[in-house]
C-alpha atoms as a PDB file:
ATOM      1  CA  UNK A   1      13.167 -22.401 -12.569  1.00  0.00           C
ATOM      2  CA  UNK A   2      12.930 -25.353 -10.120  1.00  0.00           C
ATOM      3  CA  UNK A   3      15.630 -23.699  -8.164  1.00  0.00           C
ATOM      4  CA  UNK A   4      13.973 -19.737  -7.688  1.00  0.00           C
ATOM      5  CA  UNK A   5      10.499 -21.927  -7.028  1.00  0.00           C
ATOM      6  CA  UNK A   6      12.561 -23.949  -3.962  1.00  0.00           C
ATOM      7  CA  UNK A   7      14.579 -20.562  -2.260  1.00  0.00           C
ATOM      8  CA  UNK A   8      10.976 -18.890  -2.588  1.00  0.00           C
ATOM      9  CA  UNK A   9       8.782 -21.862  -1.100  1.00  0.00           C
ATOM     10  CA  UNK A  10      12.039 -21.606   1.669  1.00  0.00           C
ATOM     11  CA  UNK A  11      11.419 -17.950   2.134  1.00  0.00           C
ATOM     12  CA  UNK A  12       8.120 -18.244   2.513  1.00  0.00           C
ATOM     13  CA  UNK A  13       7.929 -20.829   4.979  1.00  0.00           C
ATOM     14  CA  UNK A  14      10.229 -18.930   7.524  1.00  0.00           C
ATOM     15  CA  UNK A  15       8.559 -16.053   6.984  1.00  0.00           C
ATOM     16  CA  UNK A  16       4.913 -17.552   8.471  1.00  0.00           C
ATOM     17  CA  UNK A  17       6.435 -19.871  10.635  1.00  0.00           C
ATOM     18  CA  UNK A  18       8.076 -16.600  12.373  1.00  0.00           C
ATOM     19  CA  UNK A  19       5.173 -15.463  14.132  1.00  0.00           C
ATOM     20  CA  UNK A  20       6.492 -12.601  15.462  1.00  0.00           C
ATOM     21  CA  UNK A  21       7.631 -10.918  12.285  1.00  0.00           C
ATOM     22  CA  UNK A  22       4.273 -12.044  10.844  1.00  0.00           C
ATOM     23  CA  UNK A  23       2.774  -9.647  13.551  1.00  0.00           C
ATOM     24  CA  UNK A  24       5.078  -6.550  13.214  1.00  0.00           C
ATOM     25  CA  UNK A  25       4.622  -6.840   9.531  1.00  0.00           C
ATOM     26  CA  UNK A  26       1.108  -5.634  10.340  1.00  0.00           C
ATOM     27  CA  UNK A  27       2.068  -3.681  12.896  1.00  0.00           C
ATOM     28  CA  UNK A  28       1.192  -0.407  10.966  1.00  0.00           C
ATOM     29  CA  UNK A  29      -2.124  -1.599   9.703  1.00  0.00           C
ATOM     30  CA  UNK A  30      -3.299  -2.281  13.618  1.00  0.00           C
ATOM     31  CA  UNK A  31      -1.937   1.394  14.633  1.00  0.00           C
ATOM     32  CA  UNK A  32      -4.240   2.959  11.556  1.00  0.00           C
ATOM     33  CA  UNK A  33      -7.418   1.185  12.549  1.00  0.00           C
ATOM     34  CA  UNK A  34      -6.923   1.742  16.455  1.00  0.00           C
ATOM     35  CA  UNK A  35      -6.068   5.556  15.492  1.00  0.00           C
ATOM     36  CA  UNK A  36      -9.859   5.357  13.398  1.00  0.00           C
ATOM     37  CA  UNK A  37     -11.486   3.413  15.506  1.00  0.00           C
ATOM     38  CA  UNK A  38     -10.910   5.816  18.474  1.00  0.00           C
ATOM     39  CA  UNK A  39     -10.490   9.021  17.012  1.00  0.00           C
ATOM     40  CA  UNK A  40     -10.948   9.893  13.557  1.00  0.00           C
ATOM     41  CA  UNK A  41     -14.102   8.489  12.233  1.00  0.00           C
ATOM     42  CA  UNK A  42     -16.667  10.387  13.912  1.00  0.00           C
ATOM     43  CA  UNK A  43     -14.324  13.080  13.512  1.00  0.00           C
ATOM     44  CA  UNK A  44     -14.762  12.673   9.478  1.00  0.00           C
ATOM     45  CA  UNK A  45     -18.211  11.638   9.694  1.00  0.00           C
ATOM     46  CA  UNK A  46     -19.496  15.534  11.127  1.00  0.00           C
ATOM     47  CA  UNK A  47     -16.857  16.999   9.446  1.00  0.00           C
ATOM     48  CA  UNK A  48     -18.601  15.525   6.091  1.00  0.00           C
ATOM     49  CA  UNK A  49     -21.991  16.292   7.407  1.00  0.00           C
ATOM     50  CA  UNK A  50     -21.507  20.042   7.569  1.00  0.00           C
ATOM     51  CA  UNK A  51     -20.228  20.124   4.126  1.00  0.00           C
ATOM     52  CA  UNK A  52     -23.445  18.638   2.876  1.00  0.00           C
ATOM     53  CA  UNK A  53     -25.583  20.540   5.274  1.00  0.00           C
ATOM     54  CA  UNK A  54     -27.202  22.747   2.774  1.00  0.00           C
ATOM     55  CA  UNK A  55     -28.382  19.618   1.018  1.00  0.00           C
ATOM     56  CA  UNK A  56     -32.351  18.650   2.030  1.00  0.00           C
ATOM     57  CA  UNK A  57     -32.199  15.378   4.234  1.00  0.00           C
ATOM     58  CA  UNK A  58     -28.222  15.069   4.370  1.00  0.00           C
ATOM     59  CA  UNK A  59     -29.137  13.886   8.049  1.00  0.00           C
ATOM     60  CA  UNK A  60     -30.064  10.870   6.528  1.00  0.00           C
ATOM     61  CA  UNK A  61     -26.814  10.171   4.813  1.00  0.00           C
ATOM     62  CA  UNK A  62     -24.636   9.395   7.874  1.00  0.00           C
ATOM     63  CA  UNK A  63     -24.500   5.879   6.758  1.00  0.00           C
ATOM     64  CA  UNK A  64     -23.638   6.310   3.310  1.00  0.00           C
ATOM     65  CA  UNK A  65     -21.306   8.979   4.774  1.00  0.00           C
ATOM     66  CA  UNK A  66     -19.819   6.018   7.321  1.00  0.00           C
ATOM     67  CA  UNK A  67     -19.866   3.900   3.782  1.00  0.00           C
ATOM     68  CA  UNK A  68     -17.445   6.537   2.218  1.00  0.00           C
ATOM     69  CA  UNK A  69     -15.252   7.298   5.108  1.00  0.00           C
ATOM     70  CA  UNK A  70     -15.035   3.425   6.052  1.00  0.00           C
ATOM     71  CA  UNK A  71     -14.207   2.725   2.255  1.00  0.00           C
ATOM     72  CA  UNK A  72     -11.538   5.609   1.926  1.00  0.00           C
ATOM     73  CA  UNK A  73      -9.694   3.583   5.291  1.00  0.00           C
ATOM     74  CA  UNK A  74      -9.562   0.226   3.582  1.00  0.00           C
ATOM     75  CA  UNK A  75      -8.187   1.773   0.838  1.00  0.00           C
ATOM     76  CA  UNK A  76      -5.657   3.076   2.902  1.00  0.00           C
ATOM     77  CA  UNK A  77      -5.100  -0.363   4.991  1.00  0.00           C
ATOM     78  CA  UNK A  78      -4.704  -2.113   1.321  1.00  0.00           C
ATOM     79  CA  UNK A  79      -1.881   0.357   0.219  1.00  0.00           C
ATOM     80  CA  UNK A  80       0.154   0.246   3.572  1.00  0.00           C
ATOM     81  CA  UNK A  81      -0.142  -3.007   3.118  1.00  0.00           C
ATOM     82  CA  UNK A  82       1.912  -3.641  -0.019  1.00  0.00           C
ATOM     83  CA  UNK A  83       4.635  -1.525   1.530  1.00  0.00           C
ATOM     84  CA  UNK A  84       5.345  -2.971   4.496  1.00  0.00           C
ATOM     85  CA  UNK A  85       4.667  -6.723   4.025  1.00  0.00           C
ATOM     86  CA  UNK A  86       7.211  -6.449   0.653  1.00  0.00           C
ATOM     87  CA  UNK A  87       9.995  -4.851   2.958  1.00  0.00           C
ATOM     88  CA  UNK A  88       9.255  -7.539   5.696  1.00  0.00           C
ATOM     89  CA  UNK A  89       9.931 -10.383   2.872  1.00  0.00           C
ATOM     90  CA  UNK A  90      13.035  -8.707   1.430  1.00  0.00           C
ATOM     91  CA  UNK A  91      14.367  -8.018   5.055  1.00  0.00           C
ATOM     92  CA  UNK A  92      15.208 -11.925   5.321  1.00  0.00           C
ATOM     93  CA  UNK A  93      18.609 -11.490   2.330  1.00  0.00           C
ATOM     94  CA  UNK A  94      20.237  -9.183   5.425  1.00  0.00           C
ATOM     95  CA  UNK A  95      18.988 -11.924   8.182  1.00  0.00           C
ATOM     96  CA  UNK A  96      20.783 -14.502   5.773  1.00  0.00           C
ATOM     97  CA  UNK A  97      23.863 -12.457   4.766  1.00  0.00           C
ATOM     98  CA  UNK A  98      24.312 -11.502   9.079  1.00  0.00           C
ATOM     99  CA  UNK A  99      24.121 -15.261   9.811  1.00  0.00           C
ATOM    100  CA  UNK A 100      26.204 -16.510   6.886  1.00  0.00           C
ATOM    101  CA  UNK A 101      23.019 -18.655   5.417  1.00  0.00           C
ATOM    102  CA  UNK A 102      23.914 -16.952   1.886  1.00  0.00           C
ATOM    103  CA  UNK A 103      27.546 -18.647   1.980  1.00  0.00           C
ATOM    104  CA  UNK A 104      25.673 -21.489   2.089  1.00  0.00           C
ATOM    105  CA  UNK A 105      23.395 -20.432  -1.087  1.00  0.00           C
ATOM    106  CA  UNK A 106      26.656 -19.236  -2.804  1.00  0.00           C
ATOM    107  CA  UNK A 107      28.461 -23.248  -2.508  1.00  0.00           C
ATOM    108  CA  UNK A 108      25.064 -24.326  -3.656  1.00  0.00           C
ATOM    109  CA  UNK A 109      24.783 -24.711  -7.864  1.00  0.00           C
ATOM    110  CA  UNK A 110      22.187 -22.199  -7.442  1.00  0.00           C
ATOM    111  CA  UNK A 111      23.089 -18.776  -9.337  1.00  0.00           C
ATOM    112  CA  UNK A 112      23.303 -15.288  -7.931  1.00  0.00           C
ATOM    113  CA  UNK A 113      20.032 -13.980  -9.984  1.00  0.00           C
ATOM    114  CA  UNK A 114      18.056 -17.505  -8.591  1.00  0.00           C
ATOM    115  CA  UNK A 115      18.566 -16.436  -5.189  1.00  0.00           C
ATOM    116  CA  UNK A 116      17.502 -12.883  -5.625  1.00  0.00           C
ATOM    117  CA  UNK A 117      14.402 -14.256  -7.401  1.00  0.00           C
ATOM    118  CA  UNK A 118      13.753 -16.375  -4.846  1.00  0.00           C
ATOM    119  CA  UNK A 119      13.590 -12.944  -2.451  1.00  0.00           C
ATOM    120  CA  UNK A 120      11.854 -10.802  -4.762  1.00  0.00           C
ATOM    121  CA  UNK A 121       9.133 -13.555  -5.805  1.00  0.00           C
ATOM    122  CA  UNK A 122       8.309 -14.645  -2.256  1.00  0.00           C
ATOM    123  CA  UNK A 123       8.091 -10.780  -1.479  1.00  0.00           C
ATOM    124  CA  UNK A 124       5.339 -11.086  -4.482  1.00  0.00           C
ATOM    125  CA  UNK A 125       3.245 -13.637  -3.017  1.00  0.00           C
ATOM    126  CA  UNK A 126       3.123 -13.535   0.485  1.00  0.00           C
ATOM    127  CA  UNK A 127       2.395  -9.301  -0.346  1.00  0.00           C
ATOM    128  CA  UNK A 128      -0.803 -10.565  -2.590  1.00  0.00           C
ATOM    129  CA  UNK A 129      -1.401 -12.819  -0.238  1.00  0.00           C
ATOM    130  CA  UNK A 130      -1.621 -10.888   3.149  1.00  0.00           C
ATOM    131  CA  UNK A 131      -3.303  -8.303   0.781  1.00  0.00           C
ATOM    132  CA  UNK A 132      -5.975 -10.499  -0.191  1.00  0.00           C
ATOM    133  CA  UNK A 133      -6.089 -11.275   3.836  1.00  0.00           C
ATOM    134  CA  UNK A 134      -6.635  -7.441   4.608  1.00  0.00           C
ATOM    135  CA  UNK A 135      -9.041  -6.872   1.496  1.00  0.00           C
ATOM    136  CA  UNK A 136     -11.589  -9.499   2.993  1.00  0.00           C
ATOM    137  CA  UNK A 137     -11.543  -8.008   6.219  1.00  0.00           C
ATOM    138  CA  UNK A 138     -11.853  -4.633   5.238  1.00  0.00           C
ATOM    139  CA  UNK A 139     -14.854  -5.896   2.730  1.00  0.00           C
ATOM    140  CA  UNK A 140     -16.304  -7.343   5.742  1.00  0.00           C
ATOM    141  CA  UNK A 141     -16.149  -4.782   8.012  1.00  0.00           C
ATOM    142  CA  UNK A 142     -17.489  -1.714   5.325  1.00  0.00           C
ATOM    143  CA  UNK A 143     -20.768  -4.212   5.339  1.00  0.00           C
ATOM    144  CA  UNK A 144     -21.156  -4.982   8.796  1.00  0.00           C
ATOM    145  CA  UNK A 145     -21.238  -0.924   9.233  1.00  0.00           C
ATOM    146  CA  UNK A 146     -23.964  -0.468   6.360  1.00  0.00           C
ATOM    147  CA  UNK A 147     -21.860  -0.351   3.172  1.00  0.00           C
ATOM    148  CA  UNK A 148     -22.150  -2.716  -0.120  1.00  0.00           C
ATOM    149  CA  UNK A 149     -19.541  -4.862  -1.422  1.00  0.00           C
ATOM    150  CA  UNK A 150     -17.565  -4.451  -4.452  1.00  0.00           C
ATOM    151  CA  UNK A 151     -18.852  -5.709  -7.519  1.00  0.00           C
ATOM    152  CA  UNK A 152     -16.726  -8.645  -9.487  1.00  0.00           C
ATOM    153  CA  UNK A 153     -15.360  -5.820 -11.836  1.00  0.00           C
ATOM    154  CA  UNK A 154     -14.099  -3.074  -9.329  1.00  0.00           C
ATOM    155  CA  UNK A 155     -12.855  -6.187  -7.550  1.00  0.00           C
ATOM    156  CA  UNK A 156     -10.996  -7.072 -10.689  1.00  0.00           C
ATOM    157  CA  UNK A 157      -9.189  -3.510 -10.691  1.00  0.00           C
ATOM    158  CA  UNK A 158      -8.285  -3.650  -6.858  1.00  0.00           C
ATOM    159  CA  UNK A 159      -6.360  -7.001  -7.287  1.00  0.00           C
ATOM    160  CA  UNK A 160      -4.753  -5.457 -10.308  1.00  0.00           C
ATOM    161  CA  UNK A 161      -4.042  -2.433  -8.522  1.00  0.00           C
ATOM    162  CA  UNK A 162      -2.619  -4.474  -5.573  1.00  0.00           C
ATOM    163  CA  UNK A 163      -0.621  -6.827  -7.614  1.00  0.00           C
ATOM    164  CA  UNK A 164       0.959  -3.185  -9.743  1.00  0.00           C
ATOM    165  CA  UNK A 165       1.729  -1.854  -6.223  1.00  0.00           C
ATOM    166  CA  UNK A 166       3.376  -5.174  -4.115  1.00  0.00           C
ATOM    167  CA  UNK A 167       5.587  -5.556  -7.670  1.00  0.00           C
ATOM    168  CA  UNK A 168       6.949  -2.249  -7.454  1.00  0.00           C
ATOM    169  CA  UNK A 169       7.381  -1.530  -4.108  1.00  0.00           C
ATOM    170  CA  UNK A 170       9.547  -5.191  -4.355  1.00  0.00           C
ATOM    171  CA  UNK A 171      11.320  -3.276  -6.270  1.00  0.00           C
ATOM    172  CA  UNK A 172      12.185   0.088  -4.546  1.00  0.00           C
ATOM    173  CA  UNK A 173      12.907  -2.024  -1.180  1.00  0.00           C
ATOM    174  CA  UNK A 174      15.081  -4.467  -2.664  1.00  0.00           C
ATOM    175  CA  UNK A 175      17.274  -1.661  -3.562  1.00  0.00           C
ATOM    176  CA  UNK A 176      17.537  -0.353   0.110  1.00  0.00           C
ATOM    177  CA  UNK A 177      18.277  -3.357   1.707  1.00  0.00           C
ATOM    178  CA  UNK A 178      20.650  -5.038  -0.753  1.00  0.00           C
ATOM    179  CA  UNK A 179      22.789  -2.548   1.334  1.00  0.00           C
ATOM    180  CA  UNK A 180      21.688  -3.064   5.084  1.00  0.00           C
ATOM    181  CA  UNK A 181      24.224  -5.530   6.922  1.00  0.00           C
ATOM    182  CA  UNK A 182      22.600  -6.006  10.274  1.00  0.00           C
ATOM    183  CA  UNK A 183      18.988  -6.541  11.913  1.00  0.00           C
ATOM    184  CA  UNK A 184      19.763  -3.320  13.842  1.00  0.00           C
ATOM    185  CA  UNK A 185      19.430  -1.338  10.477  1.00  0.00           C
ATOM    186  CA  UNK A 186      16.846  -3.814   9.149  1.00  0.00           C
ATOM    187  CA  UNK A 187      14.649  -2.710  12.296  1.00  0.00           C
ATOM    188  CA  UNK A 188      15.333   1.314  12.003  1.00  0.00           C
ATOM    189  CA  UNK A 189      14.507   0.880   8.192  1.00  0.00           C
ATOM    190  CA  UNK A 190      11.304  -1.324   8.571  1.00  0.00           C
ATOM    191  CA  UNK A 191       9.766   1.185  11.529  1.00  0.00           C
ATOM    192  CA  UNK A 192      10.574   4.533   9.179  1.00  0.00           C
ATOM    193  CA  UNK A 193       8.796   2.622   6.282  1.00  0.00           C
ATOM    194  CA  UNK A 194       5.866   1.506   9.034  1.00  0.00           C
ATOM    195  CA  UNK A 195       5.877   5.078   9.936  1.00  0.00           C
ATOM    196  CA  UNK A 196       5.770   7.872   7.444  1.00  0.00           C
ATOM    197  CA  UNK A 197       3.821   5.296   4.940  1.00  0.00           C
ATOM    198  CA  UNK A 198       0.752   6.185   6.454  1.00  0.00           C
ATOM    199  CA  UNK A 199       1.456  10.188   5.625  1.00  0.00           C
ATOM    200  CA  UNK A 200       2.983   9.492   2.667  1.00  0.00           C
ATOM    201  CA  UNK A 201      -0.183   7.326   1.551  1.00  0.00           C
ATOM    202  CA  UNK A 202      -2.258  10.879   3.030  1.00  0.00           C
ATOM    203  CA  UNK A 203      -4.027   7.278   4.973  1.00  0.00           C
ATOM    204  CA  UNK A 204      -3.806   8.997   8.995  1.00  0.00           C
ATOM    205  CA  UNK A 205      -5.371  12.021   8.180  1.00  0.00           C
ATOM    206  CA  UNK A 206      -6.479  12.912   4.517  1.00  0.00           C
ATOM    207  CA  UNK A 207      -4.201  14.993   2.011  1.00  0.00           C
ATOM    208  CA  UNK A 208      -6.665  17.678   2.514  1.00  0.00           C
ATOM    209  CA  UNK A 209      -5.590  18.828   6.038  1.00  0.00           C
ATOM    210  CA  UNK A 210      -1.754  18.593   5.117  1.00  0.00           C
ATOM    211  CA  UNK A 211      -1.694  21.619   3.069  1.00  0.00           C
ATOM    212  CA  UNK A 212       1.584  22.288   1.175  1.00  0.00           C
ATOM    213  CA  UNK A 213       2.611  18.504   2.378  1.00  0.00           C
ATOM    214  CA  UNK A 214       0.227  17.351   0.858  1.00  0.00           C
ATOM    215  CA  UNK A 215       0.497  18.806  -2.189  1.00  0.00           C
ATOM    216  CA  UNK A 216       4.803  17.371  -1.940  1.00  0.00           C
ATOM    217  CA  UNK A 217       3.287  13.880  -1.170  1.00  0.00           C
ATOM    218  CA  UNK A 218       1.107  13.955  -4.263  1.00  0.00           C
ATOM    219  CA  UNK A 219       4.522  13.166  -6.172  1.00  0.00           C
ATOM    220  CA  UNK A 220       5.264  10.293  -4.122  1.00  0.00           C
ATOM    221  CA  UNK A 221       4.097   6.587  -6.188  1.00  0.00           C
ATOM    222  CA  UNK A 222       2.613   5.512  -2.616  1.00  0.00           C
ATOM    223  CA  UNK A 223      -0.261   8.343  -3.707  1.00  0.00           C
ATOM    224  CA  UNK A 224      -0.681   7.219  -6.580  1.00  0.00           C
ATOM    225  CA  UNK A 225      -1.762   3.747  -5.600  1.00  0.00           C
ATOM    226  CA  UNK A 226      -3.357   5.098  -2.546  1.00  0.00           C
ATOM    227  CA  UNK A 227      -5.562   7.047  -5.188  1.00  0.00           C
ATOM    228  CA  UNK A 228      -6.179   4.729  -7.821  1.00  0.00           C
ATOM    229  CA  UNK A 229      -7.894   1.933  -4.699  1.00  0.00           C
ATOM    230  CA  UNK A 230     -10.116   5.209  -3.265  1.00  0.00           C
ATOM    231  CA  UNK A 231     -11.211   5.802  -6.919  1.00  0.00           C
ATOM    232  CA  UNK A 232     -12.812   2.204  -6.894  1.00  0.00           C
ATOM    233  CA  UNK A 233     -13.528   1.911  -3.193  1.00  0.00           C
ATOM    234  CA  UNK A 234     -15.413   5.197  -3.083  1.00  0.00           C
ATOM    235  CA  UNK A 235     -17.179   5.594  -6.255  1.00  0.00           C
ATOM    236  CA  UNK A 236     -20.469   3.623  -4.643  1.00  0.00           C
ATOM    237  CA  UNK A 237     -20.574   5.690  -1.752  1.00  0.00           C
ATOM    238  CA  UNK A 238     -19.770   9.537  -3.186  1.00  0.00           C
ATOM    239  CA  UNK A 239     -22.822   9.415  -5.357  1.00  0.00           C
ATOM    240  CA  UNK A 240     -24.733   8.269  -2.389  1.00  0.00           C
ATOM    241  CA  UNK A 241     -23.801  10.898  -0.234  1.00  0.00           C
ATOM    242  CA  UNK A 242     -23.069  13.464  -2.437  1.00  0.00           C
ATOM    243  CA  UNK A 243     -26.326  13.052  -4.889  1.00  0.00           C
ATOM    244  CA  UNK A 244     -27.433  16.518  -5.465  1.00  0.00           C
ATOM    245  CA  UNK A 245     -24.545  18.437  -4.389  1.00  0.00           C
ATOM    246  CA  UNK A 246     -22.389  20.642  -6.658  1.00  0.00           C
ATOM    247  CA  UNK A 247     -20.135  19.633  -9.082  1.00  0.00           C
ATOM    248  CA  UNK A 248     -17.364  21.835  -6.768  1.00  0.00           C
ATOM    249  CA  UNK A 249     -18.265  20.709  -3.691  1.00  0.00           C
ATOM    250  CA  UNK A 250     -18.055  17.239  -5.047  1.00  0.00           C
ATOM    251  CA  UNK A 251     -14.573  17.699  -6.547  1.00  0.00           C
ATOM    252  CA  UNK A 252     -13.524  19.893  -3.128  1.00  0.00           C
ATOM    253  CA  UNK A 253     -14.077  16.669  -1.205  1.00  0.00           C
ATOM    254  CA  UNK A 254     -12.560  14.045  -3.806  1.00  0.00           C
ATOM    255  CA  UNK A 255      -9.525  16.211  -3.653  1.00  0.00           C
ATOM    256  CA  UNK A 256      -9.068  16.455   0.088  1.00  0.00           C
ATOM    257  CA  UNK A 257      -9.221  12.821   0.049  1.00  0.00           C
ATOM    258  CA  UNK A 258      -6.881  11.874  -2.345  1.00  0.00           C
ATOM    259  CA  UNK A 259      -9.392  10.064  -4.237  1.00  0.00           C
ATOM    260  CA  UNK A 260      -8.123  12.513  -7.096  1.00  0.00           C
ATOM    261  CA  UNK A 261      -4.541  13.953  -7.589  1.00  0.00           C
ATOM    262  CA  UNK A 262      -4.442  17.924  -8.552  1.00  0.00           C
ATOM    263  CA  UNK A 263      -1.056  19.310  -9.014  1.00  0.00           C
ATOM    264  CA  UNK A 264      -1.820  22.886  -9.769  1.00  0.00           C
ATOM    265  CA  UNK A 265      -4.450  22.873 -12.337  1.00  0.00           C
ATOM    266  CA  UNK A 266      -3.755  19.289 -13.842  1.00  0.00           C
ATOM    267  CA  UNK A 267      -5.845  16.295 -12.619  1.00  0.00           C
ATOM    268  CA  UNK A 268      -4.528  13.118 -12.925  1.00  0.00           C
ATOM    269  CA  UNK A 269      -6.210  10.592 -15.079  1.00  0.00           C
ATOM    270  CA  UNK A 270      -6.538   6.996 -13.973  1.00  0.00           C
ATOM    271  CA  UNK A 271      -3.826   5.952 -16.525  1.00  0.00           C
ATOM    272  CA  UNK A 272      -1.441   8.678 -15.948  1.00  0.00           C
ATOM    273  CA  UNK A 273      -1.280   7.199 -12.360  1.00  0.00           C
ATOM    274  CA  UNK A 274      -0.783   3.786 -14.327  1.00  0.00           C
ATOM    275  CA  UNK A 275       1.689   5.088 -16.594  1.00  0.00           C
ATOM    276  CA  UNK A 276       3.964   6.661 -13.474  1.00  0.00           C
ATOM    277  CA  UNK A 277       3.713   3.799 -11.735  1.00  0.00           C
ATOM    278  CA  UNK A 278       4.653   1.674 -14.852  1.00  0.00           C
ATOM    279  CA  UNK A 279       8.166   3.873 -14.895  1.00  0.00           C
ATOM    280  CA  UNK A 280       8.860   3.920 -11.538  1.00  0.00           C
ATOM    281  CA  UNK A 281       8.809   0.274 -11.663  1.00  0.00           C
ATOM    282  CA  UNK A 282      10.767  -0.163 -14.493  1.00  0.00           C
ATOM    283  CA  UNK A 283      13.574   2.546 -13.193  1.00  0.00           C
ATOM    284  CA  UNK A 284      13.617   0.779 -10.071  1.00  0.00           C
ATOM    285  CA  UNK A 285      14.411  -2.732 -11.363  1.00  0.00           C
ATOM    286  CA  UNK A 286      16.888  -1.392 -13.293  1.00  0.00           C
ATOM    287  CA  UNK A 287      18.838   0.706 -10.975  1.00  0.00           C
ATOM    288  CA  UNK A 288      18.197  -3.025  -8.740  1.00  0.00           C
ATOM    289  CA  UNK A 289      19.762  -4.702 -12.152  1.00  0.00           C
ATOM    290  CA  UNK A 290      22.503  -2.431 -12.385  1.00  0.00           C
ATOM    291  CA  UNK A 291      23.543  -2.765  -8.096  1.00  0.00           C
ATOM    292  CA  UNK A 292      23.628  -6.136  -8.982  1.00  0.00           C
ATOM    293  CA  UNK A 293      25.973  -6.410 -11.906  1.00  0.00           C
ATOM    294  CA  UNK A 294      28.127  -4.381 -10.107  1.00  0.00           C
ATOM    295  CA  UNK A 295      28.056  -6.591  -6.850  1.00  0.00           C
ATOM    296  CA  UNK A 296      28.784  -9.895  -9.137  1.00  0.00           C
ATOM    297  CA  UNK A 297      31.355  -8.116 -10.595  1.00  0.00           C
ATOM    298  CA  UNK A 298      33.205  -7.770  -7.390  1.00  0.00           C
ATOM    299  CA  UNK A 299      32.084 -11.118  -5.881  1.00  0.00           C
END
């Protein structure tokens, strides 16, 4: 135990004391909130507006309606977050295997599976971490723009939900780049995750406007989380805004924001999402279990 607890306090030192990496690891986060900041929220915010329209005062709702929108963004932030931070963390095995720094792990008494761990649990924290980093500013900025904090219980579930996410998405990455050999592919890799997480979360532009996309991304476990955090982030603020609309209208607008997940006619329950991201996590450390029985095997 004393040897996965040393390779991860050694992993987790290079990783902050890299500044640069520390910065492109939240490179996506920055290119969401500029992209909001600039050109999307007021965007949302009328778009929402004439959907309530026929409801008596609904003028009087932008801020809630600023509440709701700014909630469904952090929510986004938060699950971006536990993609790309996990991939930056495993990223380091290829930096070590291209510079011959695991040859040195391999002549040390430390075992195969201790230096994986070591990986993987680093991956963990600094993800929880850089999470609980994003969640405070997000917190803070919802208030400063008229919206409440989250009480101690729906806090409770986002941690949980964080900690379920950065654990599986550990998982699924440490499976792609057990086979990258060079920072070249490490790069290319990192900027496609960066990238298409934001659609596949439905966290640049909401599921809603995606159409059939959408509806293919709704599959995808990075939904699912995305989902689960707007369920708690945005429960406050869509019975604000939406206080005396119809039941339709309400469920219209929870759906094209991925705060709920319809395929077809079934709705997702909170702990179906939990369930499927349960499996996905146990099929992925065990196809990651299997690559690396094989690997020993030939090492």
């Amino acid at each position: 135990m004393q040897v996965i607890l040393n390779l991860t306090m050694r992993n987790m030192k290079k990783y902050f004391r890299d500044r640069a990496a520390v910065f492109f690891s939240f490179l996506s986060i920055f290119i969401v909130i500029f992209l909001y900041l600039f050109f999307l929220a007021d965007m949302q915010v009328r778009e929402i507006l004439n959907s309530i329209s026929g409801i008596p005062g609904y003028l009087e709702r932008e801020t809630d309606i600023r509440f709701m929108v700014n909630s469904w963004l952090v929510a986004g932030l938060l699950t971006v977050n536990t993609i790309t931070i996990p991939i930056s963390i495993l990223s380091m095995n290829v930096e070590d295997k291209y510079n011959k720094i695991g040859n040195d792990f391999h002549a040390t008494p430390a075992k195969r599976h201790q230096i994986v761990m070591g990986y993987i649990i680093s991956a963990w924290i600094i993800g929880f971490i850089t999470s609980l980093v994003v969640l405070a500013v997000g917190e803070a900025y919802i208030v400063f723009k008229g919206g409440t904090l989250l009480g101690f219980v729906d806090l409770l579930k986002v941690l949980g939900i964080l900690a379920m996410s950065i654990i599986m998405f550990s998982g699924m990455f440490y499976i792609i780049v057990i086979f990258l050999n060079s920072s070249t592919q490490v790069a290319t890799v990192n900027t496609l995750v960066g990238t298409f997480s934001g659609f596949l979360g439905g966290i640049y532009v909401p599921l809603g406007i995606l159409g059939t996309v959408g509806t293919v991304i709704k599959f995808f476990p990075l939904a699912h989380i995305a989902a689960l955090l707007r369920q708690v982030f945005m429960k406050d603020a869509l019975e604000k805004v939406f206080w005396g609309a119809p039941e339709s209208a309400i469920a219209n607008i929870r759906n094209f924001y991925g705060v709920d997940l319809i395929v077809g006619t079934h709705l997702f329950k909170p702990f179906e999402l939990i369930l499927i991201i349960a499996g996905f996590t146990v099929l992925c450390y065990g196809i990651a279990m299997l690559i690396y029985g094989r690997m020993k095997r030939k090492h």
